[in-house]
N, C-alpha and C. Protein backbone atom coordinates (compact mmCIF):
# COMPACT_ATOMS: atom_id res chain seq x y z
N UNK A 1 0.86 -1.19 0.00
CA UNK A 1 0.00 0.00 0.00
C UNK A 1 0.89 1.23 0.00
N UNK A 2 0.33 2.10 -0.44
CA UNK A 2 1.50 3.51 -0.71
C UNK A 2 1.20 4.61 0.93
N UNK A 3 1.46 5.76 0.54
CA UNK A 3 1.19 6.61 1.43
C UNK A 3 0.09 6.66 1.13
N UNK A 4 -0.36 7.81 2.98
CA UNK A 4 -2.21 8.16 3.20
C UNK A 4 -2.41 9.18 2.11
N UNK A 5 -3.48 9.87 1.98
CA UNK A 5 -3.52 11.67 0.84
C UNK A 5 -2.81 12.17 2.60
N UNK A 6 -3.30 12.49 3.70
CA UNK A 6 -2.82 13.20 4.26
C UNK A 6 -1.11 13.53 4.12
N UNK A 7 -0.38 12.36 3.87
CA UNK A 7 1.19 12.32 3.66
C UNK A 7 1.46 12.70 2.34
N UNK A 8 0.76 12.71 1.25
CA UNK A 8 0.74 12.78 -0.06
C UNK A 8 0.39 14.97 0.06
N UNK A 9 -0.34 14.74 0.44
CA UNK A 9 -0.79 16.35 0.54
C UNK A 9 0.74 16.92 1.28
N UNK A 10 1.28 16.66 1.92
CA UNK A 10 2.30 16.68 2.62
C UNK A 10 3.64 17.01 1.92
N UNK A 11 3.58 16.24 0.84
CA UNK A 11 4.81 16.20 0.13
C UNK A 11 5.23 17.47 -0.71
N UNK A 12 6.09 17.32 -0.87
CA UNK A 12 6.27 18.77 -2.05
C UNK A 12 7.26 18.07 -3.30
N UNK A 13 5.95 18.35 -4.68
CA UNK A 13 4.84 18.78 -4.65
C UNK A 13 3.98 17.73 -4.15
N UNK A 14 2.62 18.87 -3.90
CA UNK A 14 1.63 17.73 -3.29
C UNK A 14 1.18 16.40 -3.91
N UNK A 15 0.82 15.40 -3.51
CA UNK A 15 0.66 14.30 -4.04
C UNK A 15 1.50 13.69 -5.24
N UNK A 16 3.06 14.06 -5.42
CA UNK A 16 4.16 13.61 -6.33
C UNK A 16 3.40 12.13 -6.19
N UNK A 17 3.88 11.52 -5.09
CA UNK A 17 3.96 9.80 -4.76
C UNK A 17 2.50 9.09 -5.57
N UNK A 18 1.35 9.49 -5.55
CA UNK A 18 0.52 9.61 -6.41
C UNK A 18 0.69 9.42 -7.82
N UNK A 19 1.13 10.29 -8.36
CA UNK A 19 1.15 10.59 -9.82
C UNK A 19 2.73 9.84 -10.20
N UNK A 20 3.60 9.23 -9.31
CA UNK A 20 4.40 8.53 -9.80
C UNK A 20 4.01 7.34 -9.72
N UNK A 21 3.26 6.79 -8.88
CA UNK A 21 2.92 5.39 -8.82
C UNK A 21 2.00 4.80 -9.99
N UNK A 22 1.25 5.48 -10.56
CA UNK A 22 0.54 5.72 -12.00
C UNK A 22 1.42 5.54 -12.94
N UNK A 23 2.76 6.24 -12.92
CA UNK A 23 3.54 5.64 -14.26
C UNK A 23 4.43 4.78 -14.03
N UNK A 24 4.88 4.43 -12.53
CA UNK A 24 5.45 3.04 -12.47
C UNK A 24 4.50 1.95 -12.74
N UNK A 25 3.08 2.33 -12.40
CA UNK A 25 2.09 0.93 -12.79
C UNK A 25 1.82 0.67 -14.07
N UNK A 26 1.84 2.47 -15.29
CA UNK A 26 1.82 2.09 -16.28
C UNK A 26 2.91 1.36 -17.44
N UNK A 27 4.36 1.65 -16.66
CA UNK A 27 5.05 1.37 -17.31
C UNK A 27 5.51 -0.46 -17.11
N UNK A 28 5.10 -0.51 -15.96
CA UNK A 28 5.39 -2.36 -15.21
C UNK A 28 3.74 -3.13 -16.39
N UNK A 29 3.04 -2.42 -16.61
CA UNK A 29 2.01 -2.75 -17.31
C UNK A 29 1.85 -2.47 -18.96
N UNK A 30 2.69 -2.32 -19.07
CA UNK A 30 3.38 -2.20 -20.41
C UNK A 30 2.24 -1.34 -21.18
N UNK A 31 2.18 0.16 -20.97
CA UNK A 31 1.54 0.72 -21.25
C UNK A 31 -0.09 0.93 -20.94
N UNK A 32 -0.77 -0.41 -20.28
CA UNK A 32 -1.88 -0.83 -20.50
C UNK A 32 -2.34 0.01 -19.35
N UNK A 33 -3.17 1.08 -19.51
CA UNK A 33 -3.89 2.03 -19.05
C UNK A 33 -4.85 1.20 -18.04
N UNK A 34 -5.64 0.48 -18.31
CA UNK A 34 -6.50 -0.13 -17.69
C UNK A 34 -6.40 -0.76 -16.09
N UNK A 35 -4.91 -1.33 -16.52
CA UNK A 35 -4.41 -2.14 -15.59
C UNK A 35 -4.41 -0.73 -14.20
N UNK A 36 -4.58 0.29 -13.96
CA UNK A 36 -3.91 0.92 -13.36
C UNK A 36 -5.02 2.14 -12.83
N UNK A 37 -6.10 2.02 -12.98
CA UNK A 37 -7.12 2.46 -12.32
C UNK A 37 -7.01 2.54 -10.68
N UNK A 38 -6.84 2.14 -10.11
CA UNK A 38 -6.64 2.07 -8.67
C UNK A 38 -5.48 3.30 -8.42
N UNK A 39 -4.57 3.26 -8.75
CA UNK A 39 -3.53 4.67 -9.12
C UNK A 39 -4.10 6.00 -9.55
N UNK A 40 -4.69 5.86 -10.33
CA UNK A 40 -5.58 7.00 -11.00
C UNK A 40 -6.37 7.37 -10.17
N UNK A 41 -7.36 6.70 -9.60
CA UNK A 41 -8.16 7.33 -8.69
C UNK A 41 -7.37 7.87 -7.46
N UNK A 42 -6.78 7.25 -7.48
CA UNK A 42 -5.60 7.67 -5.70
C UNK A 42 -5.29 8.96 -6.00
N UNK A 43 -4.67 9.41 -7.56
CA UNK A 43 -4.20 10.87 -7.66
C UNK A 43 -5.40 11.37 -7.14
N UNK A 44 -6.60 11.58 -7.70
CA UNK A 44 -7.80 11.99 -8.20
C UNK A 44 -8.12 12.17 -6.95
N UNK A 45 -7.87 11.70 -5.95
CA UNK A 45 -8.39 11.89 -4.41
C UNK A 45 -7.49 12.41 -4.00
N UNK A 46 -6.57 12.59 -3.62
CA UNK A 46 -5.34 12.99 -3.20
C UNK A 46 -5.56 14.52 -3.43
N UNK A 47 -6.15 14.78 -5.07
CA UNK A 47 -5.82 16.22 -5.78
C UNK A 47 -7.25 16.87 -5.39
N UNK A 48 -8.26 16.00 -5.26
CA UNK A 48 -9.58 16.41 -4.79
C UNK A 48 -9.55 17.32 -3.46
N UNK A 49 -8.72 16.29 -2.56
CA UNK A 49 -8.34 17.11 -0.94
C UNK A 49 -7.61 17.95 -0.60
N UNK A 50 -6.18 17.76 -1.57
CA UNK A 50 -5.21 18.80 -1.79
C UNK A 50 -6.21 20.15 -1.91
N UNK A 51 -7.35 20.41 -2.98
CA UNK A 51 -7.65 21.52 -3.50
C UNK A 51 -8.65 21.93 -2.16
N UNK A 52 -9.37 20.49 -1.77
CA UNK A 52 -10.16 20.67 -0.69
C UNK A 52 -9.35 22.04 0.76
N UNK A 53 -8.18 21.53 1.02
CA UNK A 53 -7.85 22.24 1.70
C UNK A 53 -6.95 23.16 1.49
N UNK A 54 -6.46 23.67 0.96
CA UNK A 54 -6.07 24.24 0.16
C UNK A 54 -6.15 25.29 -0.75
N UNK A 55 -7.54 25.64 -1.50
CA UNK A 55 -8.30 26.20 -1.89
C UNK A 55 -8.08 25.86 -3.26
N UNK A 56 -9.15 26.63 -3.94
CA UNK A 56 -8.83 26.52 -5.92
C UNK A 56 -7.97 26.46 -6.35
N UNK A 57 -7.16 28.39 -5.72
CA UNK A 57 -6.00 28.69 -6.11
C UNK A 57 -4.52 27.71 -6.57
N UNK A 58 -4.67 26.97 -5.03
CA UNK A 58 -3.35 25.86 -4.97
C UNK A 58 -3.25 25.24 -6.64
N UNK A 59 -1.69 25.12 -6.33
CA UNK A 59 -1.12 25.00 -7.25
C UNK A 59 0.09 23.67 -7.07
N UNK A 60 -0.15 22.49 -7.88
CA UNK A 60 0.88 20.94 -7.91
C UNK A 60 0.67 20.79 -9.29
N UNK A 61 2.50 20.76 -9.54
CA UNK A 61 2.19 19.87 -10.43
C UNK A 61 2.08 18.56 -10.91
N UNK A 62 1.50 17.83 -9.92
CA UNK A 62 1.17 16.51 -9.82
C UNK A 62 -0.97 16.26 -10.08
N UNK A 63 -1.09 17.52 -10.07
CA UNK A 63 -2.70 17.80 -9.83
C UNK A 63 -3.22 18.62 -11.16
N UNK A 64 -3.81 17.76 -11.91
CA UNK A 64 -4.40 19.29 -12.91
C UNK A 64 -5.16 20.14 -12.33
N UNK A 65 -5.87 21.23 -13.00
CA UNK A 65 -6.27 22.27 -12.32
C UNK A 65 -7.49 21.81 -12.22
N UNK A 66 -8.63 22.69 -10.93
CA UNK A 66 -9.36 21.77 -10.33
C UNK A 66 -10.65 21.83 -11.02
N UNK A 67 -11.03 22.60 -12.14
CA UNK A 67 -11.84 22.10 -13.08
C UNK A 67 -12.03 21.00 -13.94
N UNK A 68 -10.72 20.99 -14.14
CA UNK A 68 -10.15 19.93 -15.14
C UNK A 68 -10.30 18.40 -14.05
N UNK A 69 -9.93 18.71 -12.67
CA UNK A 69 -10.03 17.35 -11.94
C UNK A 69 -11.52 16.92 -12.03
N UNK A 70 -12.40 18.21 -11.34
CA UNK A 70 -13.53 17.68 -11.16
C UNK A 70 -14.44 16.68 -12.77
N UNK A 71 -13.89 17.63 -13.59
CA UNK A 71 -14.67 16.97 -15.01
C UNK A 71 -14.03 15.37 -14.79
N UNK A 72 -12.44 15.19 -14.88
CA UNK A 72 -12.11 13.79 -15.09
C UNK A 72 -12.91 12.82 -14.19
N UNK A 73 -13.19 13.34 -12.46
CA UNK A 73 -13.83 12.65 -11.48
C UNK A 73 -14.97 11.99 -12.19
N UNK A 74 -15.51 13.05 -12.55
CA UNK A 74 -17.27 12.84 -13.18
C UNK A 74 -17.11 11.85 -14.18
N UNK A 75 -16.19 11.82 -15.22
CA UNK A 75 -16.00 11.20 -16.42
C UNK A 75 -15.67 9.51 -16.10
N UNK A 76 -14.96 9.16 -14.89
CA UNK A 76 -14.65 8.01 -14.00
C UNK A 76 -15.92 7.81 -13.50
N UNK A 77 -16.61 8.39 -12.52
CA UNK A 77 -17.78 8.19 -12.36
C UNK A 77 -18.87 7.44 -13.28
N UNK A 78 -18.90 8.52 -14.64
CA UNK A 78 -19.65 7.91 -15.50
C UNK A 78 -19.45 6.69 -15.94
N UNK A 79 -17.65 6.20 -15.97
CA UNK A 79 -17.94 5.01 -16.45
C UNK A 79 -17.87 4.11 -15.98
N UNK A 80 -17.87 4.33 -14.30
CA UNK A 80 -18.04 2.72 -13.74
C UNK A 80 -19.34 3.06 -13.88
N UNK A 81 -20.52 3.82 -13.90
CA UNK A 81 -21.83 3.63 -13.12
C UNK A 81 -22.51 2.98 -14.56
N UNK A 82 -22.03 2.93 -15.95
CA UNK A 82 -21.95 2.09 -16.97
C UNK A 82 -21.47 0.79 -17.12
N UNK A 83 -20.60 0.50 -16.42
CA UNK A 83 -20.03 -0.97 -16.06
C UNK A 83 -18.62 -1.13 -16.62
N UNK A 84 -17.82 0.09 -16.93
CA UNK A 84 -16.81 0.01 -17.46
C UNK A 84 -15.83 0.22 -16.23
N UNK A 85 -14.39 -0.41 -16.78
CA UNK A 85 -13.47 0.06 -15.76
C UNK A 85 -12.20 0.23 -16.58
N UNK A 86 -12.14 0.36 -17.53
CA UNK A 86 -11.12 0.38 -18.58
C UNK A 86 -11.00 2.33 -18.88
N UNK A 87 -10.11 2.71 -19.38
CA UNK A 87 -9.13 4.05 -19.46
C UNK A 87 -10.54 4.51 -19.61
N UNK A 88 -10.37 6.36 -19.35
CA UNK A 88 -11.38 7.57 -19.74
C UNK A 88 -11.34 7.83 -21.11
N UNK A 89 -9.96 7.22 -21.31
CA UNK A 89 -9.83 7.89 -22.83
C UNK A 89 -9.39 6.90 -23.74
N UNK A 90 -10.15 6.49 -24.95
CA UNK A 90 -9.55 5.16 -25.82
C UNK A 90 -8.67 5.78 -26.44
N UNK A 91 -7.51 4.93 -27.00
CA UNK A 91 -6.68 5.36 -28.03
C UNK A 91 -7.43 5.81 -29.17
N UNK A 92 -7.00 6.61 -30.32
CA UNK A 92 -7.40 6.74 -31.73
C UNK A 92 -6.40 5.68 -32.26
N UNK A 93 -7.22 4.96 -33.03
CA UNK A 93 -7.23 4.22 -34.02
C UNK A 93 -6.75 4.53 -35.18
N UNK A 94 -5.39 3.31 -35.31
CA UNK A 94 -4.08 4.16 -36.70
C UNK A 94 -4.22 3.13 -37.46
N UNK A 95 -4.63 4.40 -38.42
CA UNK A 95 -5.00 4.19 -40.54
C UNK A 95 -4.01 3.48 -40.99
């Protein structure tokens, strides 16, 4: 198990440990996005509370900005409550 968000919020920048564990999972997963959902959401919470306390303003660059988080949240949302658990975003498809 990694660090809490409280230790992650902690870090400088906030939630680094987060957003690196995402590309060590993507890269041990040989790219495969899917595999690595559990990481993704961890940023996604991490950056949720970061902003939570923190305010709008705050600024990581481990965190997109918090419009941009909240849409991705929603967009995860939408697709488990569809039955999906695979990436937000499919590849485009090469001609």
């Amino acid at each position: 198990m990694g660090i809490s968000i409280d230790e992650a919020i902690r870090q400088d920048p906030p939630c680094y440990s987060k957003a690196c564990a995402i590309q060590s999972c993507i890269q041990k997963n040989q790219f495969d996005e899917s595999k690595c959902q559990g990481q993704i959401d961890a940023l996604y919470a991490c950056c949720a509370e970061f902003y939570r306390q923190k305010g709008a303003d705050a600024k990581s660059v481990s965190c997109p900005k918090p419009n941009l988080l909240d849409l991705k949240i929603r967009q995860r949302k939408e697709e488990r409550d569809n039955g999906g658990s695979g990436p937000l975003f499919r590849e485009a498809k090469k001609r």
